[in-house]
N, C-alpha and C. Protein backbone atom coordinates (compact mmCIF):
# COMPACT_ATOMS: atom_id res chain seq x y z
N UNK A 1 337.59 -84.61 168.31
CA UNK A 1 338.53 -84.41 169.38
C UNK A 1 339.92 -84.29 168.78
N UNK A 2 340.74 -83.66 169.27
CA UNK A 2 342.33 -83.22 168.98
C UNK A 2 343.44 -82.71 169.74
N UNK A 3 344.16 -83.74 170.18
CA UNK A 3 344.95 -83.20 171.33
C UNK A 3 346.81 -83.20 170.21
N UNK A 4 347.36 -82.55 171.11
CA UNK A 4 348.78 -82.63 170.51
C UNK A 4 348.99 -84.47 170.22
N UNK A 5 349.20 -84.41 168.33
CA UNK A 5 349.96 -85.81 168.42
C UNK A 5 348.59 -86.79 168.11
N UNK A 6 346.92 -86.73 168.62
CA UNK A 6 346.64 -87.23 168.64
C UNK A 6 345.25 -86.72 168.19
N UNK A 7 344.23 -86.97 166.55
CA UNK A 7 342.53 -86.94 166.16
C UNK A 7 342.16 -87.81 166.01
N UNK A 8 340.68 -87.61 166.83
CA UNK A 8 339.34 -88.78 166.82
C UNK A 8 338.31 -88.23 166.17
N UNK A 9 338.13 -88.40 165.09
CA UNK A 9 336.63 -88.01 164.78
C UNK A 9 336.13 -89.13 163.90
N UNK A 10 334.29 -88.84 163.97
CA UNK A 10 333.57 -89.83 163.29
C UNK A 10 333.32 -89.46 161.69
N UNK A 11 333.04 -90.57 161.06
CA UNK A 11 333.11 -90.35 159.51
C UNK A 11 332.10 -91.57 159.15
N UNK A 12 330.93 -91.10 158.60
CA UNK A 12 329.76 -91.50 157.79
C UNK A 12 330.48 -91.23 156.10
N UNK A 13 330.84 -92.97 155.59
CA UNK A 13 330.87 -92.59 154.25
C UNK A 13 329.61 -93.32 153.27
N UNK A 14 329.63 -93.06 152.13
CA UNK A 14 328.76 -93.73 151.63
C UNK A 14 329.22 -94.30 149.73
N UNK A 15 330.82 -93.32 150.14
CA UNK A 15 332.17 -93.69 148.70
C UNK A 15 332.82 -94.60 148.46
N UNK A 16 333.66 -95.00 147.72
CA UNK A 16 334.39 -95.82 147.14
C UNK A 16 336.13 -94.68 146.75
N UNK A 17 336.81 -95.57 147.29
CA UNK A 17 338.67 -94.91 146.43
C UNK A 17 338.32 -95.36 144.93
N UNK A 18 338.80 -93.96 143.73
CA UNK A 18 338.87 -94.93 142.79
C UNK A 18 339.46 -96.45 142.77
N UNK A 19 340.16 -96.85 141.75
CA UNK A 19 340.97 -98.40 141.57
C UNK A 19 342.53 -97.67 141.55
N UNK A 20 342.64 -96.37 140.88
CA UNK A 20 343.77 -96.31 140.57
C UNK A 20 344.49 -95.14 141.60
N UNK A 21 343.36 -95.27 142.52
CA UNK A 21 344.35 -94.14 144.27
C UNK A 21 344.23 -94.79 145.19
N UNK A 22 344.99 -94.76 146.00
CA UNK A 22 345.46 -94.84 147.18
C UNK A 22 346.09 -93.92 148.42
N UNK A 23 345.20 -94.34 149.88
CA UNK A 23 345.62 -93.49 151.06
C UNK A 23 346.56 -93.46 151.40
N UNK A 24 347.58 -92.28 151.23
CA UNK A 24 349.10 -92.36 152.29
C UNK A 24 349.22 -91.74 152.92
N UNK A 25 348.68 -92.42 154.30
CA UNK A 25 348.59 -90.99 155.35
C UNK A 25 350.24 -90.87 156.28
N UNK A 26 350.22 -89.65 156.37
CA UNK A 26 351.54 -89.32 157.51
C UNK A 26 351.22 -89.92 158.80
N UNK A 27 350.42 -89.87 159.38
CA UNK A 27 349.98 -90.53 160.51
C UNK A 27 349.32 -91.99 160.59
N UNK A 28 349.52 -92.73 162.06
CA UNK A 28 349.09 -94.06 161.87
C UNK A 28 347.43 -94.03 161.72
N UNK A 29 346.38 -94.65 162.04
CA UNK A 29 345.08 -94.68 162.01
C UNK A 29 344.87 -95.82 163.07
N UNK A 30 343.74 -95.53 163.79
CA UNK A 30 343.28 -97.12 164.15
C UNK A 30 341.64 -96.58 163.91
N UNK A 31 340.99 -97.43 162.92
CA UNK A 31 339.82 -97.34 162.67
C UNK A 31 338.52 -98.35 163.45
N UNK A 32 337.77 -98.13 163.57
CA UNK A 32 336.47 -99.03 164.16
C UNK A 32 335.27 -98.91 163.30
N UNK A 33 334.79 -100.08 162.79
CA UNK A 33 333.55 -99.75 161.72
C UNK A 33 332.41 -100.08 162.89
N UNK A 34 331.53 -98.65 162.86
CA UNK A 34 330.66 -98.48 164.21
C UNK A 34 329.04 -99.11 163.82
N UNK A 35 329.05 -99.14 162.70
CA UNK A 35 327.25 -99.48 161.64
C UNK A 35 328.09 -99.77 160.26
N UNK A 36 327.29 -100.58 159.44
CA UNK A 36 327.35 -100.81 158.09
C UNK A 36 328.29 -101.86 158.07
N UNK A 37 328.90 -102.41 156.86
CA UNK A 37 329.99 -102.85 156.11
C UNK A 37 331.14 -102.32 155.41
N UNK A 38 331.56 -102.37 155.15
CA UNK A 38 332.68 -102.21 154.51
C UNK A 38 334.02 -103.04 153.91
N UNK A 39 334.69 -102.64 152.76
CA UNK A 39 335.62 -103.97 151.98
C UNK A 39 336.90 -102.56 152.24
N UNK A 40 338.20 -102.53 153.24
CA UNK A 40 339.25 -101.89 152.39
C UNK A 40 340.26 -102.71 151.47
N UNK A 41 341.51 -102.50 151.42
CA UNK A 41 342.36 -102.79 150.34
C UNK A 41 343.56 -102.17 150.79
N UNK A 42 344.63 -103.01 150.83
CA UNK A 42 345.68 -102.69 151.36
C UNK A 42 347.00 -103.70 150.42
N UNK A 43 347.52 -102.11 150.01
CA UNK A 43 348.95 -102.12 148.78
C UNK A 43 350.51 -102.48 149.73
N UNK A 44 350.78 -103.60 149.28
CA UNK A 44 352.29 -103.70 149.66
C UNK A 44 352.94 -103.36 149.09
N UNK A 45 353.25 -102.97 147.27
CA UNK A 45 354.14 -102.50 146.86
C UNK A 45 354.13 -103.98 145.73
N UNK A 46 354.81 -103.47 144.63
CA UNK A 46 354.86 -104.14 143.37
C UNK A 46 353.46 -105.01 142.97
N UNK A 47 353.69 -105.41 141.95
CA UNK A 47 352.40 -105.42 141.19
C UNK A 47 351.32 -106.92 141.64
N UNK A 48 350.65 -106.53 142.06
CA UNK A 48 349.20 -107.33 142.35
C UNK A 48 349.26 -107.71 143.27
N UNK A 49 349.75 -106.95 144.63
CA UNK A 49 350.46 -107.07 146.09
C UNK A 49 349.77 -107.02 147.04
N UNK A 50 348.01 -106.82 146.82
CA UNK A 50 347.53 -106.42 147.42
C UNK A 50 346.50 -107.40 148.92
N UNK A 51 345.88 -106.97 149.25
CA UNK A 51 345.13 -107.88 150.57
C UNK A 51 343.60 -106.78 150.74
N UNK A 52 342.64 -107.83 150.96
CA UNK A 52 341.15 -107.19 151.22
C UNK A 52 340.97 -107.64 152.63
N UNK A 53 340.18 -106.76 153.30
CA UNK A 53 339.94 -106.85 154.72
C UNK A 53 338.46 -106.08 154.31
N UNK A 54 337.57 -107.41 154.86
CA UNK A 54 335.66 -107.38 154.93
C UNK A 54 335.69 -107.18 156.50
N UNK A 55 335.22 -105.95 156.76
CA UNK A 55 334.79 -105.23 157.89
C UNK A 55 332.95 -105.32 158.19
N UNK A 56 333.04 -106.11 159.21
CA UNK A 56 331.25 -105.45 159.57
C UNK A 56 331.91 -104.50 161.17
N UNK A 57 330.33 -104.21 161.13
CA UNK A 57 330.20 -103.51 162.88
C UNK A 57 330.94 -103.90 163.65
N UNK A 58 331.90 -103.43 165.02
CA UNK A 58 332.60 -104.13 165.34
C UNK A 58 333.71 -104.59 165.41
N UNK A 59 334.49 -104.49 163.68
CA UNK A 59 335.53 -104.66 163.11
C UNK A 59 336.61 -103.53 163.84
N UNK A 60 338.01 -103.65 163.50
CA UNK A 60 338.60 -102.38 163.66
C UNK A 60 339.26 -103.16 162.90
N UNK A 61 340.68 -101.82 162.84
CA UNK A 61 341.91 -102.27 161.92
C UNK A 61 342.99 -101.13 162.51
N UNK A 62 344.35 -101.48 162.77
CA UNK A 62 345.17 -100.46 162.63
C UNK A 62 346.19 -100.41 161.22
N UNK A 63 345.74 -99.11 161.21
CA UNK A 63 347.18 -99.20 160.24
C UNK A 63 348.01 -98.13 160.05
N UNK A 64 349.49 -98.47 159.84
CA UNK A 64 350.57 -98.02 160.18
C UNK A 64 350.32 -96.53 158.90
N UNK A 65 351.61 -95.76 159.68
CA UNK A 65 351.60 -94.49 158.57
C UNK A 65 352.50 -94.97 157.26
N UNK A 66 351.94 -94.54 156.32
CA UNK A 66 352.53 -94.69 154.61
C UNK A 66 351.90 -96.14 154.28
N UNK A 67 350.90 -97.22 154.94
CA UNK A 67 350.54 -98.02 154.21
C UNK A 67 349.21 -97.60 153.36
N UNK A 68 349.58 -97.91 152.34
CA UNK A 68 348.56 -97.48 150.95
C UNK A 68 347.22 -98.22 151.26
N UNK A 69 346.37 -97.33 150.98
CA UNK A 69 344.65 -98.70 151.40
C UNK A 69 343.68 -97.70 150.90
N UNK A 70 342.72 -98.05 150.55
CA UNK A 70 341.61 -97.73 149.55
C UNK A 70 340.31 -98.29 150.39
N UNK A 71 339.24 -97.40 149.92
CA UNK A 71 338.11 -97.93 150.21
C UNK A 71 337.54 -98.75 149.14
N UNK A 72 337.18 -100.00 149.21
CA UNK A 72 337.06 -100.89 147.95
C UNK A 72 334.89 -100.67 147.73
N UNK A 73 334.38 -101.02 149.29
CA UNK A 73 333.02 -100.81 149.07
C UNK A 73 332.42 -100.08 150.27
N UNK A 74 331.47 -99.81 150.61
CA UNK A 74 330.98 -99.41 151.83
C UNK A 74 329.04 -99.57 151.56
N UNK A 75 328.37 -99.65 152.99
CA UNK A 75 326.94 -100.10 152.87
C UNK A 75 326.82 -98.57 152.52
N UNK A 76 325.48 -98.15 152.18
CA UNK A 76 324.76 -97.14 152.12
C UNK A 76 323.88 -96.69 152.33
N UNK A 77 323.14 -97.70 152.95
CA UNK A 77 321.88 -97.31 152.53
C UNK A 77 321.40 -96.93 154.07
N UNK A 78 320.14 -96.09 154.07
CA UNK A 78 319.53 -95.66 155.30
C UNK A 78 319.58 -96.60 156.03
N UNK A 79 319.21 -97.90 156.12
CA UNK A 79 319.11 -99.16 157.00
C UNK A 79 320.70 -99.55 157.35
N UNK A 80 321.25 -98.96 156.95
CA UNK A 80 322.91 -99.73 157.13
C UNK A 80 323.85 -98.97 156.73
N UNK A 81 323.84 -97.61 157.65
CA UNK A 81 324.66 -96.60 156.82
C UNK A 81 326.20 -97.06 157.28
N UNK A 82 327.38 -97.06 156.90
CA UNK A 82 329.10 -97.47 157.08
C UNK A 82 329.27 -95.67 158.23
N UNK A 83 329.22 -96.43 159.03
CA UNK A 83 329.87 -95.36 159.86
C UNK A 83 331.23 -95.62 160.92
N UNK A 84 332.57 -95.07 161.08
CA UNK A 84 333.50 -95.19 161.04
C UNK A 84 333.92 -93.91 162.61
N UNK A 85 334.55 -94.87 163.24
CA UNK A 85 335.25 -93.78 164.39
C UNK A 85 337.14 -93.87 164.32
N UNK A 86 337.28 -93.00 163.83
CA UNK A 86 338.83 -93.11 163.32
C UNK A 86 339.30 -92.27 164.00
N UNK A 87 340.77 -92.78 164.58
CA UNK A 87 342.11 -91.91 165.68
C UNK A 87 343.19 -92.33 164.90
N UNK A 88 343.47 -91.14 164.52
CA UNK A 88 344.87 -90.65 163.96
C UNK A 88 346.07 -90.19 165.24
N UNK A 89 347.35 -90.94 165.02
CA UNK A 89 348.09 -90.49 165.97
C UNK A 89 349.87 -90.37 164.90
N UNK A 90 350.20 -89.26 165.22
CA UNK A 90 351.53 -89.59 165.12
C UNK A 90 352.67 -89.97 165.51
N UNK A 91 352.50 -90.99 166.50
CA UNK A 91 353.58 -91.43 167.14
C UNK A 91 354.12 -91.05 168.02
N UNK A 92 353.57 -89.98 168.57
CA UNK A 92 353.92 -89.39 169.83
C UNK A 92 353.21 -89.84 171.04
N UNK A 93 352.02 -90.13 171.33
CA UNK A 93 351.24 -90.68 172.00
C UNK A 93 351.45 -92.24 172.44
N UNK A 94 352.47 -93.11 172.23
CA UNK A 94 353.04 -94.04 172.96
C UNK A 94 352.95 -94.92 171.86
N UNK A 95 353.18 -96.31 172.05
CA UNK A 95 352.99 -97.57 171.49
C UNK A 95 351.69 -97.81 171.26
N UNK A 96 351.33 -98.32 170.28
CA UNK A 96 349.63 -99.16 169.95
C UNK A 96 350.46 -100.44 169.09
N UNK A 97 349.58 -101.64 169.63
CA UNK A 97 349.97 -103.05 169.03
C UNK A 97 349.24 -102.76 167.42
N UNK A 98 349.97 -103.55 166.61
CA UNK A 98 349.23 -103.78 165.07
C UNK A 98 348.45 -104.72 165.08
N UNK A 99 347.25 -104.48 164.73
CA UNK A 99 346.34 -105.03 164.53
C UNK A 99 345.66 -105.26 163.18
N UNK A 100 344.76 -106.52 162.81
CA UNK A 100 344.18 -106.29 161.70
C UNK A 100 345.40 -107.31 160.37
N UNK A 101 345.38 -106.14 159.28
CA UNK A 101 345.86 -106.97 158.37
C UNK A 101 347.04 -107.03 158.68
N UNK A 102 348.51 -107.98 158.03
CA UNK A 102 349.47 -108.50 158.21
C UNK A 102 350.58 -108.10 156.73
């Protein structure tokens, strides 16, 4: 789905971010882990700054645009595949509370 300002689509991963990249998206995210597990990773800036957030089913997270975060693990397997319903917005679409990590 994609309206002005505002994408929803689903995402089956079964990857890892290397160690040495990180996501900087232009837009905010609010994610929902829909099946599986998952570990992300989230960069504050200077050295060893970081915070892990263990996601099962259920979980969500928002996070703001330009915060750095990595996929650290995800399930895989046929019995427990990491499947993910993620909405991207740029700030045009109103207020959303922060949720998740701190």
């Amino acid at each position: 789905f994609s309206a002005k300002g505002l994408r929803v689509f689903r995402i089956g991963s079964t990857q890892t971010t290397q160690a040495s990249e990180w996501f900087d998206q232009d837009d905010h995210e609010l994610v929902f882990l829909l099946e599986g597990e998952a570990v992300l990773e989230f960069h504050f800036g200077g050295v060893d700054n970081t915070k892990q957030l263990d996601m099962v089913r259920g979980t969500y997270v928002y996070i703001p645009k330009h915060q750095k975060h990595r996929i650290v693990r995800t399930s895989s397997s046929d019995e427990n595949p990491c499947v993910w319903l993620a909405m991207h917005h740029d700030g045009s679409v109103g207020q959303v509370e922060r949720l998740g990590v701190e």
